[in-house]
C-alpha atoms as a PDB file:
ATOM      1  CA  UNK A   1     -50.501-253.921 -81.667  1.00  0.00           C
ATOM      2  CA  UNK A   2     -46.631-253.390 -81.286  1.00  0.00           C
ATOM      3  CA  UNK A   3     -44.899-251.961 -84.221  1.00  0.00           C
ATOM      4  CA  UNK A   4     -42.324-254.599 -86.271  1.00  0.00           C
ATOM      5  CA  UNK A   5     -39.034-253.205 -85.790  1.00  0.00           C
ATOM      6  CA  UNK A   6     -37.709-255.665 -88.124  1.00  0.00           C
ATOM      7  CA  UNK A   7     -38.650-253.253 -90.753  1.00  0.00           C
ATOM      8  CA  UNK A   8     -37.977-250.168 -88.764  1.00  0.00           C
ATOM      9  CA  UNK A   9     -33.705-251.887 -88.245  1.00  0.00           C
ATOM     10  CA  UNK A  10     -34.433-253.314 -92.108  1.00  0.00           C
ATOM     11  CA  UNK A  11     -35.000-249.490 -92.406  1.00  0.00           C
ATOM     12  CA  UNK A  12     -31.803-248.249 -90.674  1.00  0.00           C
ATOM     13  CA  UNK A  13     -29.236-250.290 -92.406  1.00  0.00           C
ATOM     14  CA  UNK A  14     -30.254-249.521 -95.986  1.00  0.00           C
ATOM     15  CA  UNK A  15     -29.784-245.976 -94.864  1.00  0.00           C
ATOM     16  CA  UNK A  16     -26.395-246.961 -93.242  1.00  0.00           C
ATOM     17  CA  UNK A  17     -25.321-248.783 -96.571  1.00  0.00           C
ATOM     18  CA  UNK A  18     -25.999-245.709 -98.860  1.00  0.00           C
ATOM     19  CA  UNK A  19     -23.826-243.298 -96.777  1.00  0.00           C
ATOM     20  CA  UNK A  20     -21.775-246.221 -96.924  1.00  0.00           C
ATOM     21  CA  UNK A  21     -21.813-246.213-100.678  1.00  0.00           C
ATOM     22  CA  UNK A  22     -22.049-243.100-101.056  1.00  0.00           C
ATOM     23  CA  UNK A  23     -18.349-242.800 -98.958  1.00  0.00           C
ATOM     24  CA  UNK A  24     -16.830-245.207-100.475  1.00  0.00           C
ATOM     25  CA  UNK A  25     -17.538-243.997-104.066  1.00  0.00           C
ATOM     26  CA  UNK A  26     -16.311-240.673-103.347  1.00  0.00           C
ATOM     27  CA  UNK A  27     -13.135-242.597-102.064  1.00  0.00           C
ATOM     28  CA  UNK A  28     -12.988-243.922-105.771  1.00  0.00           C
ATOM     29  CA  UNK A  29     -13.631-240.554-107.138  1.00  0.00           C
ATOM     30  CA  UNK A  30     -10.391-239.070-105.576  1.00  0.00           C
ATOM     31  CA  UNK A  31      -8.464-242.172-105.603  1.00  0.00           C
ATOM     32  CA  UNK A  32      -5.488-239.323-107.995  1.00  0.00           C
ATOM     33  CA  UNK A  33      -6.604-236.196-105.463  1.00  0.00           C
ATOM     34  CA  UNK A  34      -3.357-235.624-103.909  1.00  0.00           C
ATOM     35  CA  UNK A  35      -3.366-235.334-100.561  1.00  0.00           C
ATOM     36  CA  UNK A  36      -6.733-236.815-100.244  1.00  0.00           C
ATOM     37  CA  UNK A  37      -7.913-238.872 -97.267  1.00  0.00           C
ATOM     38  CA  UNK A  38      -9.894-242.296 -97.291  1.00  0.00           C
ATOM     39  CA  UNK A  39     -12.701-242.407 -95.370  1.00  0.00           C
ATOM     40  CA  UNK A  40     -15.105-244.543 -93.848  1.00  0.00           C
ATOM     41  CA  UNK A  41     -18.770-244.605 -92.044  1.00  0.00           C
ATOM     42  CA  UNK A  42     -19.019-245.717 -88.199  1.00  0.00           C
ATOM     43  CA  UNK A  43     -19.931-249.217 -88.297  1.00  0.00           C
ATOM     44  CA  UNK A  44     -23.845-250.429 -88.182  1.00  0.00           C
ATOM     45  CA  UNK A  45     -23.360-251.463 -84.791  1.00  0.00           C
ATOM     46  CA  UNK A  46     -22.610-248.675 -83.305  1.00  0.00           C
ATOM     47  CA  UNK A  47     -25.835-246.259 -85.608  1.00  0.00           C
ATOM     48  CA  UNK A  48     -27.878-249.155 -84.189  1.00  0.00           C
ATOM     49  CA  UNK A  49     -27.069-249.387 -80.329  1.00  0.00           C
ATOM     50  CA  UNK A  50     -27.871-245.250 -80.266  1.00  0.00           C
ATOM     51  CA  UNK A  51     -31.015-245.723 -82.467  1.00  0.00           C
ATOM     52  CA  UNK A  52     -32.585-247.923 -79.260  1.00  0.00           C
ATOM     53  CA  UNK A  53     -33.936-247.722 -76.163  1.00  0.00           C
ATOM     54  CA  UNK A  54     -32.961-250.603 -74.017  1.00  0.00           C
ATOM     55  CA  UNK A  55     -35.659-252.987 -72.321  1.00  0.00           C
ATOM     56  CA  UNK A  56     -35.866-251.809 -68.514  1.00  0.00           C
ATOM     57  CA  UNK A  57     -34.130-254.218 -66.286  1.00  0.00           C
ATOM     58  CA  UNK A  58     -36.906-255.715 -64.047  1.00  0.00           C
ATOM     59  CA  UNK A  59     -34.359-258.139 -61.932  1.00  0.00           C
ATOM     60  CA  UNK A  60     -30.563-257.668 -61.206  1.00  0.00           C
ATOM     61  CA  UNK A  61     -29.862-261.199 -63.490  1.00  0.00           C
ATOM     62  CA  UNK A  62     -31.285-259.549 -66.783  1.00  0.00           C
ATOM     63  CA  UNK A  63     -28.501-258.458 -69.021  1.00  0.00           C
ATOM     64  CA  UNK A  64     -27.942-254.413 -69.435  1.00  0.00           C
ATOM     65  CA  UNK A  65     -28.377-252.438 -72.296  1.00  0.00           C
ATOM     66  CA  UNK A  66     -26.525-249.118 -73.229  1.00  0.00           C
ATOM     67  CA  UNK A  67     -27.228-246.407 -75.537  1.00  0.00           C
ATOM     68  CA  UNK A  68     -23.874-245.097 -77.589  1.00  0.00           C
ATOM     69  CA  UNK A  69     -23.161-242.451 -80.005  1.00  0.00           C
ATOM     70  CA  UNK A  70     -25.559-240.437 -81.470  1.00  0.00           C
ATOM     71  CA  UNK A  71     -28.519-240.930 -84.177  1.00  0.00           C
ATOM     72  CA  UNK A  72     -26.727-239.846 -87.168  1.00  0.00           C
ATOM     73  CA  UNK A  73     -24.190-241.532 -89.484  1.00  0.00           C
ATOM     74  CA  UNK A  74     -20.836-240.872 -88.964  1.00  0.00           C
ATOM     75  CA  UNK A  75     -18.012-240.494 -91.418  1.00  0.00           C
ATOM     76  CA  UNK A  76     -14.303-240.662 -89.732  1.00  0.00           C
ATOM     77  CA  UNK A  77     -11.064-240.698 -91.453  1.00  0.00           C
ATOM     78  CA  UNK A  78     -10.469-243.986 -92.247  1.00  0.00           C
ATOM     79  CA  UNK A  79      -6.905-245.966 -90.902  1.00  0.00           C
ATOM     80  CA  UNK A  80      -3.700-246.072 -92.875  1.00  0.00           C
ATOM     81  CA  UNK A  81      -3.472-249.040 -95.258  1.00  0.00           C
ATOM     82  CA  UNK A  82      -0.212-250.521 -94.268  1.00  0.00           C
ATOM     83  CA  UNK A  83      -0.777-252.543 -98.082  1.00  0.00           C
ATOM     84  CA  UNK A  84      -0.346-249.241 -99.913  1.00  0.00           C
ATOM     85  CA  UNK A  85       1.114-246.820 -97.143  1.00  0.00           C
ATOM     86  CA  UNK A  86       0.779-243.145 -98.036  1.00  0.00           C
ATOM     87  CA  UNK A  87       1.594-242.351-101.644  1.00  0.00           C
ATOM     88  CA  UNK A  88       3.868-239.667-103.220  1.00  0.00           C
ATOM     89  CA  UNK A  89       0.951-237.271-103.512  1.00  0.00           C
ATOM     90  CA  UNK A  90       0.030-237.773 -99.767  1.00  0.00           C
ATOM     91  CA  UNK A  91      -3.396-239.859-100.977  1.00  0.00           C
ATOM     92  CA  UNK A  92      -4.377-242.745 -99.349  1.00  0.00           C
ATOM     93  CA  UNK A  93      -7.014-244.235-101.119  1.00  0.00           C
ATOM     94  CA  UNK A  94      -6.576-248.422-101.881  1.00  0.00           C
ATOM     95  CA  UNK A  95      -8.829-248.851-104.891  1.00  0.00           C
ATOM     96  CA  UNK A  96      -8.494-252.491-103.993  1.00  0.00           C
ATOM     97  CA  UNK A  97      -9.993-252.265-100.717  1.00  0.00           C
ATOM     98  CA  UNK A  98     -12.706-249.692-101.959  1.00  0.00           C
ATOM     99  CA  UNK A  99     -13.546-252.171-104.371  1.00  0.00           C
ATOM    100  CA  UNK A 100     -14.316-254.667-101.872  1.00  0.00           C
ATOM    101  CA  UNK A 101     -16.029-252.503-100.014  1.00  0.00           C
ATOM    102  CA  UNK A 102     -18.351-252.117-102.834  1.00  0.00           C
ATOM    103  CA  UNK A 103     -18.775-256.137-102.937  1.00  0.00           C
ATOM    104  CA  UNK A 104     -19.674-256.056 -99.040  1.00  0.00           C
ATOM    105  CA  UNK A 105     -21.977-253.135 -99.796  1.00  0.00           C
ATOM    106  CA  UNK A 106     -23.956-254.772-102.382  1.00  0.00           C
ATOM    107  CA  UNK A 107     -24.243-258.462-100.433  1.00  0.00           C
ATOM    108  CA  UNK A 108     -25.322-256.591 -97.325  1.00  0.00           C
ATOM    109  CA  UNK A 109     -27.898-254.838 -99.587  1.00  0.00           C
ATOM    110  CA  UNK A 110     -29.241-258.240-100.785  1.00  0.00           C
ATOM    111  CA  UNK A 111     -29.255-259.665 -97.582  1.00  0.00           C
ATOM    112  CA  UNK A 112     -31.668-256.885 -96.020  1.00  0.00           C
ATOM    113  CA  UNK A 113     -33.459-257.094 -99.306  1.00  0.00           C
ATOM    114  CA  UNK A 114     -34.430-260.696 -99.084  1.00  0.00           C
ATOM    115  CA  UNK A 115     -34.851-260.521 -95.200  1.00  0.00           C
ATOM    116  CA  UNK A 116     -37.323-257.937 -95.351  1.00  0.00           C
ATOM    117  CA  UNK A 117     -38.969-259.672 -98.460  1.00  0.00           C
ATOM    118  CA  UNK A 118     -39.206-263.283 -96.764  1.00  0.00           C
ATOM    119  CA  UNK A 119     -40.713-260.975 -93.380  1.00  0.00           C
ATOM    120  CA  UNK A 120     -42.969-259.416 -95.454  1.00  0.00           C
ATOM    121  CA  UNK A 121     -44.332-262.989 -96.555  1.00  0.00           C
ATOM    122  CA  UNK A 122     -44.763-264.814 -93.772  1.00  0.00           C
ATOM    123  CA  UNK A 123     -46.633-261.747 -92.537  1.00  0.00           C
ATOM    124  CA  UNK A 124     -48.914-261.917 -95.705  1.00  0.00           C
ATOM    125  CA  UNK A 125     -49.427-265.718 -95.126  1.00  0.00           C
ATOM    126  CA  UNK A 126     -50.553-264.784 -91.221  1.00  0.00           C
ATOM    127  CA  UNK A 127     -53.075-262.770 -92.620  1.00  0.00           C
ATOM    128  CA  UNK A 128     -54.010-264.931 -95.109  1.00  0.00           C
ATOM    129  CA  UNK A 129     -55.400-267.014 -92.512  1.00  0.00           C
END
């Protein structure tokens, strides 16, 4: 029986979101550091295309697959906010964007939640049978 690698990406992303969450609330924390730097995580997409293997190609019409970056999480200096530009104590930190970050954090969090939940059911119902 082949694995489900719903769970296994399910798996991945709620990893993903709590570096994520974990970045982002230490951009809070030093929101009055001076000289302090906002950062960011790599986005999902990119943890996720190096966590695969690609499907071999069997015939030259089958689309390609690539494998990028590397297994880990990583955390890059995050842009300039043009909004707030760089402040008198060299700190870059928006708390309004890091706020919303926090939103898009928690709704991606419920999303996986109840994706992995309603998986988890219809699995249960297979079985049931």
């Amino acid at each position: 029986m082949q694995p489900i690698q719903l769970f296994e990406v399910a798996s991945k992303q709620a990893e993903w979101l709590s570096v994520r969450q974990k970045v982002v609330a230490t951009n809070i924390a030093n929101a009055n550091t001076p000289e302090y730097r906002a950062r960011d995580v790599t986005p999902f997409e990119t943890v996720l295309k190096s966590s695969y293997t690609p499907m071999a190609r069997t015939n030259p019409a089958h689309l390609t697959g690539d494998t990028l970056g590397s297994d880990k999480v990583g955390i890059e200096e995050e842009g300039l906010n043009q909004e707030i530009g760089i402040q008198e104590s060299g700190n870059t930190v928006a708390l309004a964007t890091e706020l919303a970050k926090t939103g898009e954090i928690k709704r991606q969090h419920d999303l996986n939640t109840q994706l992995v939940k309603s998986f988890h059911s219809m699995m249960m119902t297979v079985v049931a049978r």
